[in-house]
PDB file of N, CA and C in Angstrom:
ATOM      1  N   UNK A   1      52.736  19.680  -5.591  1.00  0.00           N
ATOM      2  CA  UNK A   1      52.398  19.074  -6.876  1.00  0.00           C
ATOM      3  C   UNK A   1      51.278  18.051  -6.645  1.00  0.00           C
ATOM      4  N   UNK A   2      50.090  17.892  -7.611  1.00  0.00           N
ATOM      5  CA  UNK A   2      48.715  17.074  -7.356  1.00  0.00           C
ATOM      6  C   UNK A   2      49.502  16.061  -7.685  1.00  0.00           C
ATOM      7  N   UNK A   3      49.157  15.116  -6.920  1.00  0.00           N
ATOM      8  CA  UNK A   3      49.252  13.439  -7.245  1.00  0.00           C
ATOM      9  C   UNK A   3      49.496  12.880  -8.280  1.00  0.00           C
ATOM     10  N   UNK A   4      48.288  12.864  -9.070  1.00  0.00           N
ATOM     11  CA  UNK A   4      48.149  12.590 -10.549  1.00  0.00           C
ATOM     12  C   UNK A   4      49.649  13.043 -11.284  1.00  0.00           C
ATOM     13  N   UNK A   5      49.720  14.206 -10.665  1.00  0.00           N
ATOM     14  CA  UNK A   5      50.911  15.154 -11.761  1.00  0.00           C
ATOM     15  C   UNK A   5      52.386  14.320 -11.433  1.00  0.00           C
ATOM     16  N   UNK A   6      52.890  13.677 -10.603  1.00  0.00           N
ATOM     17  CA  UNK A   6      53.602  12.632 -10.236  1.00  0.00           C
ATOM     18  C   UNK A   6      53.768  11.578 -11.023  1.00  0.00           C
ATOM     19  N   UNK A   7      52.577  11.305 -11.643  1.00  0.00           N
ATOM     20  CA  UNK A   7      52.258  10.083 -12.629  1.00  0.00           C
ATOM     21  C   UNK A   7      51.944  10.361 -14.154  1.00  0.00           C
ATOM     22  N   UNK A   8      52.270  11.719 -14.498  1.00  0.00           N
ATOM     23  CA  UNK A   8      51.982  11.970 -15.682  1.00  0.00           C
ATOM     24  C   UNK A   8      53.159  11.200 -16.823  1.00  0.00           C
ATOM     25  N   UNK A   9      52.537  10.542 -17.836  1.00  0.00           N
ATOM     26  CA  UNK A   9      53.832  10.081 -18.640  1.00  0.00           C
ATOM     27  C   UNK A   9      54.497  11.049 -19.578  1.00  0.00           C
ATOM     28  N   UNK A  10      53.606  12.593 -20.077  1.00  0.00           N
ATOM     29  CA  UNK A  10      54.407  13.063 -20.791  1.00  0.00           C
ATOM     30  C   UNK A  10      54.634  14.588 -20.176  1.00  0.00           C
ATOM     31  N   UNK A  11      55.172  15.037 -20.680  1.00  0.00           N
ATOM     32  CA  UNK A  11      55.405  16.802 -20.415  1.00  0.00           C
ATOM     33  C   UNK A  11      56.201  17.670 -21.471  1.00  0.00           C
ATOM     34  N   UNK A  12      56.196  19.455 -21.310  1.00  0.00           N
ATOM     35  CA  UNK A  12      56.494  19.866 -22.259  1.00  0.00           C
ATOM     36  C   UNK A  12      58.019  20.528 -21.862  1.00  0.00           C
ATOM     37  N   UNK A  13      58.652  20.615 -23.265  1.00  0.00           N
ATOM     38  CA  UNK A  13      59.860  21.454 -22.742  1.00  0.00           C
ATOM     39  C   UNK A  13      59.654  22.613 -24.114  1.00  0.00           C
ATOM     40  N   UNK A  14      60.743  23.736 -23.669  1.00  0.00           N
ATOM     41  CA  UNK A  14      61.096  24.823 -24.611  1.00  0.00           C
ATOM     42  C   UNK A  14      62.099  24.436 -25.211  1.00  0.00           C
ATOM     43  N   UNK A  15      61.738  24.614 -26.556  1.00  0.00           N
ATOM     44  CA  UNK A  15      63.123  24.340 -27.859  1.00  0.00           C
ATOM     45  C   UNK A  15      62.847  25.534 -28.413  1.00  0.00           C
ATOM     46  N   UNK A  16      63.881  26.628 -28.106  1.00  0.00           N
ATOM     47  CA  UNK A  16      64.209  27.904 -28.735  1.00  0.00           C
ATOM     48  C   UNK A  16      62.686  28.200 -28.212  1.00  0.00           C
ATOM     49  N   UNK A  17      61.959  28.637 -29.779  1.00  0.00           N
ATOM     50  CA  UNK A  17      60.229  29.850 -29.615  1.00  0.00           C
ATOM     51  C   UNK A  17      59.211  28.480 -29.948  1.00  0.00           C
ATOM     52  N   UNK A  18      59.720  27.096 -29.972  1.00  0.00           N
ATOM     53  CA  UNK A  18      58.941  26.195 -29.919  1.00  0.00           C
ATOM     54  C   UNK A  18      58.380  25.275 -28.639  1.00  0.00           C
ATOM     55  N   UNK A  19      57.600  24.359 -28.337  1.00  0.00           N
ATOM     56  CA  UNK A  19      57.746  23.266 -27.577  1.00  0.00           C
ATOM     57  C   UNK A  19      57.424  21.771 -28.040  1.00  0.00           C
ATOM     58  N   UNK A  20      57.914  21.587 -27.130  1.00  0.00           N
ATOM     59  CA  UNK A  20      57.899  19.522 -27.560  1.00  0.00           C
ATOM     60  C   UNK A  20      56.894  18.938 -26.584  1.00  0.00           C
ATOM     61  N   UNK A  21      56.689  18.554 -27.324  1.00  0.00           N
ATOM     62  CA  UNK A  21      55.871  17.572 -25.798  1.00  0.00           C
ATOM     63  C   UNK A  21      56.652  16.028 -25.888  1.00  0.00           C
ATOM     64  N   UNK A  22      56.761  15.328 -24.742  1.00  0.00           N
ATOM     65  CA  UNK A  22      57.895  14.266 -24.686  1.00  0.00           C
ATOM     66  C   UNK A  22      57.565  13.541 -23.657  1.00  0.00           C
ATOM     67  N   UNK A  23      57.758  12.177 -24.005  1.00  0.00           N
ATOM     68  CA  UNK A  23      57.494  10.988 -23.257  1.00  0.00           C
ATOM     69  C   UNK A  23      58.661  11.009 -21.509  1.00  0.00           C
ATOM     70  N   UNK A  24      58.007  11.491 -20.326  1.00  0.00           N
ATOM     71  CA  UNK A  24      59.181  11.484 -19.449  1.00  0.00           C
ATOM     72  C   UNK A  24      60.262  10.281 -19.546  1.00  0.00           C
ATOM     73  N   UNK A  25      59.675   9.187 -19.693  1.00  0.00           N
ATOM     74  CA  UNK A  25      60.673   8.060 -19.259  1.00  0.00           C
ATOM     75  C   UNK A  25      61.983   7.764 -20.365  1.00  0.00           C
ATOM     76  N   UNK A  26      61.405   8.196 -21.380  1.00  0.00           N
ATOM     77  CA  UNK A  26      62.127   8.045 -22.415  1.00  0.00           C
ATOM     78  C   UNK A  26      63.081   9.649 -22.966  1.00  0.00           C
ATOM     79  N   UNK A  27      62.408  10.378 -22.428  1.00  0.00           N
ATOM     80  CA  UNK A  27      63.254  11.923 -23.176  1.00  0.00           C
ATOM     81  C   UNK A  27      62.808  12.399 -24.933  1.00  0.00           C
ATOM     82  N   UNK A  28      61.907  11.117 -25.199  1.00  0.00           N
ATOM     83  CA  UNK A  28      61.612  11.641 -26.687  1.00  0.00           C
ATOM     84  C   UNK A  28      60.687  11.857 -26.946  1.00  0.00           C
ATOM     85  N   UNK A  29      59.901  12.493 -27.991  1.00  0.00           N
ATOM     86  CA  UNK A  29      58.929  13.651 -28.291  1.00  0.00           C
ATOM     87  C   UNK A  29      58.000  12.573 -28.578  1.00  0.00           C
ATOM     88  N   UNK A  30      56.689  12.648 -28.096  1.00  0.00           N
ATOM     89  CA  UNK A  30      55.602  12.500 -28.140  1.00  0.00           C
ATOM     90  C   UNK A  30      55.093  12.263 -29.640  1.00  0.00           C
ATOM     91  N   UNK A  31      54.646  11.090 -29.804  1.00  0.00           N
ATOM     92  CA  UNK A  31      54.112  11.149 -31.248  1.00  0.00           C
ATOM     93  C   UNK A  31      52.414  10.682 -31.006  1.00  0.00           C
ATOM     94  N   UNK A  32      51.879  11.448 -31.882  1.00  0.00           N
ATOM     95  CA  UNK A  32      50.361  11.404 -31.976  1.00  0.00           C
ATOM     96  C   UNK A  32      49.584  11.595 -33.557  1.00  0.00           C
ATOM     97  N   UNK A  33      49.302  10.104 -33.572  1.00  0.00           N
ATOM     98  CA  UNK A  33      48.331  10.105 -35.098  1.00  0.00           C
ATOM     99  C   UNK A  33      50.257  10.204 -36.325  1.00  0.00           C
ATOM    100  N   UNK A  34      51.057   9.509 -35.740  1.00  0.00           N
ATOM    101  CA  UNK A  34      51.870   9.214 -36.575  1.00  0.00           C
ATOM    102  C   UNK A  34      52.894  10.617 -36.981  1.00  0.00           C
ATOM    103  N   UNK A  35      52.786  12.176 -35.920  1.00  0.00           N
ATOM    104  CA  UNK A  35      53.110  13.109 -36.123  1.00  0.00           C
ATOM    105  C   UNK A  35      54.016  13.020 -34.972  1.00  0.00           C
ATOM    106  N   UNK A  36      55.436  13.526 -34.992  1.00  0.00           N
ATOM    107  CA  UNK A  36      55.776  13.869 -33.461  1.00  0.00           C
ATOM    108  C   UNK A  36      55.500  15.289 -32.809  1.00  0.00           C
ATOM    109  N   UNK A  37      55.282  15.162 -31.970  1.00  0.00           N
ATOM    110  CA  UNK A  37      54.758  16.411 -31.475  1.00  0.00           C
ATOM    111  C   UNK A  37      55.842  17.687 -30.599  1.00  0.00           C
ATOM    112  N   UNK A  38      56.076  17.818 -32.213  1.00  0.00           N
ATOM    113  CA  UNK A  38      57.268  19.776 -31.633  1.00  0.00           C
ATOM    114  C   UNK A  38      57.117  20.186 -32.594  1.00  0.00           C
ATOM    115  N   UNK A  39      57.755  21.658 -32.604  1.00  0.00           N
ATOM    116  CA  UNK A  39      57.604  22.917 -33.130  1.00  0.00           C
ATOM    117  C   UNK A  39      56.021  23.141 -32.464  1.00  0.00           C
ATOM    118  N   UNK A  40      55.833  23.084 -31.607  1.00  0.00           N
ATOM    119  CA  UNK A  40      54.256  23.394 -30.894  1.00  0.00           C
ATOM    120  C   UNK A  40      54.173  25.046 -30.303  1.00  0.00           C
ATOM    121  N   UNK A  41      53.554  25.453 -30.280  1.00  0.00           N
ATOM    122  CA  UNK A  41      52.178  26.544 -29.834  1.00  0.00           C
ATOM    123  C   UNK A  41      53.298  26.199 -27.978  1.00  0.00           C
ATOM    124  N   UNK A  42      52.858  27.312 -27.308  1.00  0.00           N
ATOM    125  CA  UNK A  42      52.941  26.793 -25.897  1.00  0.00           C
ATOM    126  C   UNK A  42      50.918  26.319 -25.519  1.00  0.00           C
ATOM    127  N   UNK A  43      50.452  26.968 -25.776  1.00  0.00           N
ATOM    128  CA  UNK A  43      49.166  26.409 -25.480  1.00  0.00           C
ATOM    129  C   UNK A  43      48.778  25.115 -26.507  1.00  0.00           C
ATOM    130  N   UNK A  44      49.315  25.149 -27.461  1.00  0.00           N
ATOM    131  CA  UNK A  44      49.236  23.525 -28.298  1.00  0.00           C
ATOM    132  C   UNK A  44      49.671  22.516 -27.534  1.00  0.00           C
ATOM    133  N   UNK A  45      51.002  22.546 -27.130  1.00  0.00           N
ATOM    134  CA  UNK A  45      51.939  22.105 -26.618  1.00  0.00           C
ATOM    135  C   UNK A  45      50.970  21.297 -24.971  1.00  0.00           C
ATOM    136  N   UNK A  46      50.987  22.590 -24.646  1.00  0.00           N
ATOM    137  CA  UNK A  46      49.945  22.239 -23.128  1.00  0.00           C
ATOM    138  C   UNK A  46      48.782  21.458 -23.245  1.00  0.00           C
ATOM    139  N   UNK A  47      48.053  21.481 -24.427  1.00  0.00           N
ATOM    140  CA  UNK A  47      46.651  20.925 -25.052  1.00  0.00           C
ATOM    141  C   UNK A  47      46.709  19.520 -24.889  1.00  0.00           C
ATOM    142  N   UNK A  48      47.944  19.354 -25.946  1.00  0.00           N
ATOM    143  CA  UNK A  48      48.279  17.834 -26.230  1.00  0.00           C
ATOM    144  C   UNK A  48      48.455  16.957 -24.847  1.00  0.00           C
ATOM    145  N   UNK A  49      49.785  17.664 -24.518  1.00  0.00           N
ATOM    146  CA  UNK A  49      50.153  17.078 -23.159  1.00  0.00           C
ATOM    147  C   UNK A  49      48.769  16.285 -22.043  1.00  0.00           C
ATOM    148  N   UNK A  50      48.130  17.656 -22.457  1.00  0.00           N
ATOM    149  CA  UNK A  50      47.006  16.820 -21.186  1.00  0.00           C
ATOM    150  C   UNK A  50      46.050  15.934 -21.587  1.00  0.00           C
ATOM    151  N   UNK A  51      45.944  15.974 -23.200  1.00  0.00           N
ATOM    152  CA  UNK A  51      45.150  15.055 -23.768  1.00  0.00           C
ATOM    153  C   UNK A  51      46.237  13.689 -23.494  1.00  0.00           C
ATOM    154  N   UNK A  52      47.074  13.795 -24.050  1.00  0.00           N
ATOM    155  CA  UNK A  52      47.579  12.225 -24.164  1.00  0.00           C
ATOM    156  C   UNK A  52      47.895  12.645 -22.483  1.00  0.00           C
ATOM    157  N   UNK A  53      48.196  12.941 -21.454  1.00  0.00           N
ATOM    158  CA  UNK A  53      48.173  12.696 -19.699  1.00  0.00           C
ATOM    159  C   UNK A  53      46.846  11.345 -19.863  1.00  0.00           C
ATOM    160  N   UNK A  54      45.616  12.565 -19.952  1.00  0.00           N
ATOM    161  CA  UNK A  54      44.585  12.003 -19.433  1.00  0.00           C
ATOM    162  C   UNK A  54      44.099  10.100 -20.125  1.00  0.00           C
ATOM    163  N   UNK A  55      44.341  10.353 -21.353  1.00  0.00           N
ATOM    164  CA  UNK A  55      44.033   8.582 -21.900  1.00  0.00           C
ATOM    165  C   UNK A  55      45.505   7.987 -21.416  1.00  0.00           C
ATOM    166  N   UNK A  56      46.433   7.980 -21.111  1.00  0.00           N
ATOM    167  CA  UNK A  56      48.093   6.958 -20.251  1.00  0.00           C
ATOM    168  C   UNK A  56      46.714   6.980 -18.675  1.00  0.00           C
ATOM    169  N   UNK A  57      46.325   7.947 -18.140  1.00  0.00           N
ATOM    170  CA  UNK A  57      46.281   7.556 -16.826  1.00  0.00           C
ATOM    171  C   UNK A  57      44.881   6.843 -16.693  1.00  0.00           C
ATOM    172  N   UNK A  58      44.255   6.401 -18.252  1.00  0.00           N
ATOM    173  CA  UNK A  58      42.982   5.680 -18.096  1.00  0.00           C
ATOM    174  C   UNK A  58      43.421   4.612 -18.840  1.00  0.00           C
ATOM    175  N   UNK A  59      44.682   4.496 -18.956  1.00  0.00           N
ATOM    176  CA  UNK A  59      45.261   2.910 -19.582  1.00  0.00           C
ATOM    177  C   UNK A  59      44.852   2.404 -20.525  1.00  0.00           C
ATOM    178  N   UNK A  60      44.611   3.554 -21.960  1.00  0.00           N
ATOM    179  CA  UNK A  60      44.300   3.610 -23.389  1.00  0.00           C
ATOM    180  C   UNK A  60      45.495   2.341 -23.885  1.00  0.00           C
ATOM    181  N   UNK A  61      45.372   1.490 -24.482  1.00  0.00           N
ATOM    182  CA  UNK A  61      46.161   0.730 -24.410  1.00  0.00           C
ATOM    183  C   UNK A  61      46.951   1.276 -26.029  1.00  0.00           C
ATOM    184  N   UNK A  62      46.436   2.111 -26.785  1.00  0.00           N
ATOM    185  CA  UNK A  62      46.994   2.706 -27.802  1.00  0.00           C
ATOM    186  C   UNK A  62      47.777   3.623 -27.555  1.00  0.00           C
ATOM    187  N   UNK A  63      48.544   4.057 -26.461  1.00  0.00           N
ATOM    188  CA  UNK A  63      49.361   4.938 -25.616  1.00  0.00           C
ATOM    189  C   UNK A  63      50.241   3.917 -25.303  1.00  0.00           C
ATOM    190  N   UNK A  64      50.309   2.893 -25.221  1.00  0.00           N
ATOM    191  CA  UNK A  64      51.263   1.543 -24.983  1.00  0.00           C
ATOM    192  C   UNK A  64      52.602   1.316 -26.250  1.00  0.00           C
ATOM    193  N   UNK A  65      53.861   1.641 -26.180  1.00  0.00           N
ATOM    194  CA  UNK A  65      54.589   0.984 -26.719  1.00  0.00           C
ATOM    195  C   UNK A  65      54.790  -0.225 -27.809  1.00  0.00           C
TER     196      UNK A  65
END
Protein backbone atom coordinates (compact mmCIF):
# COMPACT_ATOMS: atom_id res chain seq x y z
CA UNK A 1 0.00 0.00 0.00
CA UNK A 2 1.58 3.74 -1.17
CA UNK A 3 2.22 5.79 1.81
CA UNK A 4 -0.03 8.50 1.14
CA UNK A 5 -2.82 5.70 1.01
CA UNK A 6 -2.08 5.10 4.89
CA UNK A 7 -3.07 8.67 5.41
CA UNK A 8 -6.04 8.95 3.40
CA UNK A 9 -9.02 10.45 5.55
CA UNK A 10 -11.80 9.08 3.48
CA UNK A 11 -12.69 5.83 1.55
CA UNK A 12 -15.44 3.97 -0.18
CA UNK A 13 -17.63 1.13 0.91
CA UNK A 14 -20.53 -1.01 -0.94
CA UNK A 15 -24.14 -0.43 0.28
CA UNK A 16 -26.14 -3.06 -1.66
CA UNK A 17 -25.63 -1.60 -5.90
CA UNK A 18 -24.57 1.74 -4.22
CA UNK A 19 -21.37 3.35 -2.58
CA UNK A 20 -20.62 5.75 0.19
CA UNK A 21 -17.79 7.46 0.47
CA UNK A 22 -16.97 7.97 4.39
CA UNK A 23 -14.84 9.75 6.68
CA UNK A 24 -12.31 6.70 8.07
CA UNK A 25 -12.05 8.02 11.56
CA UNK A 26 -15.44 8.58 12.07
CA UNK A 27 -17.42 5.67 9.96
CA UNK A 28 -19.74 8.41 8.49
CA UNK A 29 -20.44 9.39 4.97
CA UNK A 30 -18.65 12.06 3.54
CA UNK A 31 -20.45 15.24 3.00
CA UNK A 32 -19.55 17.63 0.14
CA UNK A 33 -21.15 21.10 -0.81
CA UNK A 34 -23.77 20.26 2.01
CA UNK A 35 -24.73 16.72 0.15
CA UNK A 36 -23.69 13.44 1.85
CA UNK A 37 -22.06 11.45 -0.35
CA UNK A 38 -23.99 7.79 -1.06
CA UNK A 39 -26.12 6.17 -3.30
CA UNK A 40 -22.83 6.83 -5.58
CA UNK A 41 -21.69 5.48 -9.08
CA UNK A 42 -18.61 3.09 -8.12
CA UNK A 43 -16.55 5.40 -10.36
CA UNK A 44 -18.44 8.55 -8.70
CA UNK A 45 -17.81 7.14 -5.57
CA UNK A 46 -13.92 6.66 -6.48
CA UNK A 47 -13.93 10.36 -8.10
CA UNK A 48 -14.99 11.98 -4.97
CA UNK A 49 -12.93 9.99 -2.67
CA UNK A 50 -9.80 11.15 -4.32
CA UNK A 51 -10.90 14.59 -4.74
CA UNK A 52 -11.68 15.21 -1.12
CA UNK A 53 -8.11 12.54 -0.35
CA UNK A 54 -6.19 15.01 -2.27
CA UNK A 55 -7.40 18.73 -0.59
CA UNK A 56 -7.33 16.66 3.60
CA UNK A 57 -3.67 15.80 2.47
CA UNK A 58 -2.98 19.58 1.36
CA UNK A 59 -4.66 20.74 4.66
CA UNK A 60 -7.75 22.56 2.90
CA UNK A 61 -8.82 23.84 6.07
CA UNK A 62 -12.58 23.55 4.70
CA UNK A 63 -12.15 19.67 5.07
CA UNK A 64 -11.67 20.52 8.89
CA UNK A 65 -14.50 19.71 11.28
Amino acid sequence: MPDERKKDRFALRADGSAWTVYEVWSGNPAVFAGAPQTRLSEDDARHMAGLLNTQSRRGDSSMRR
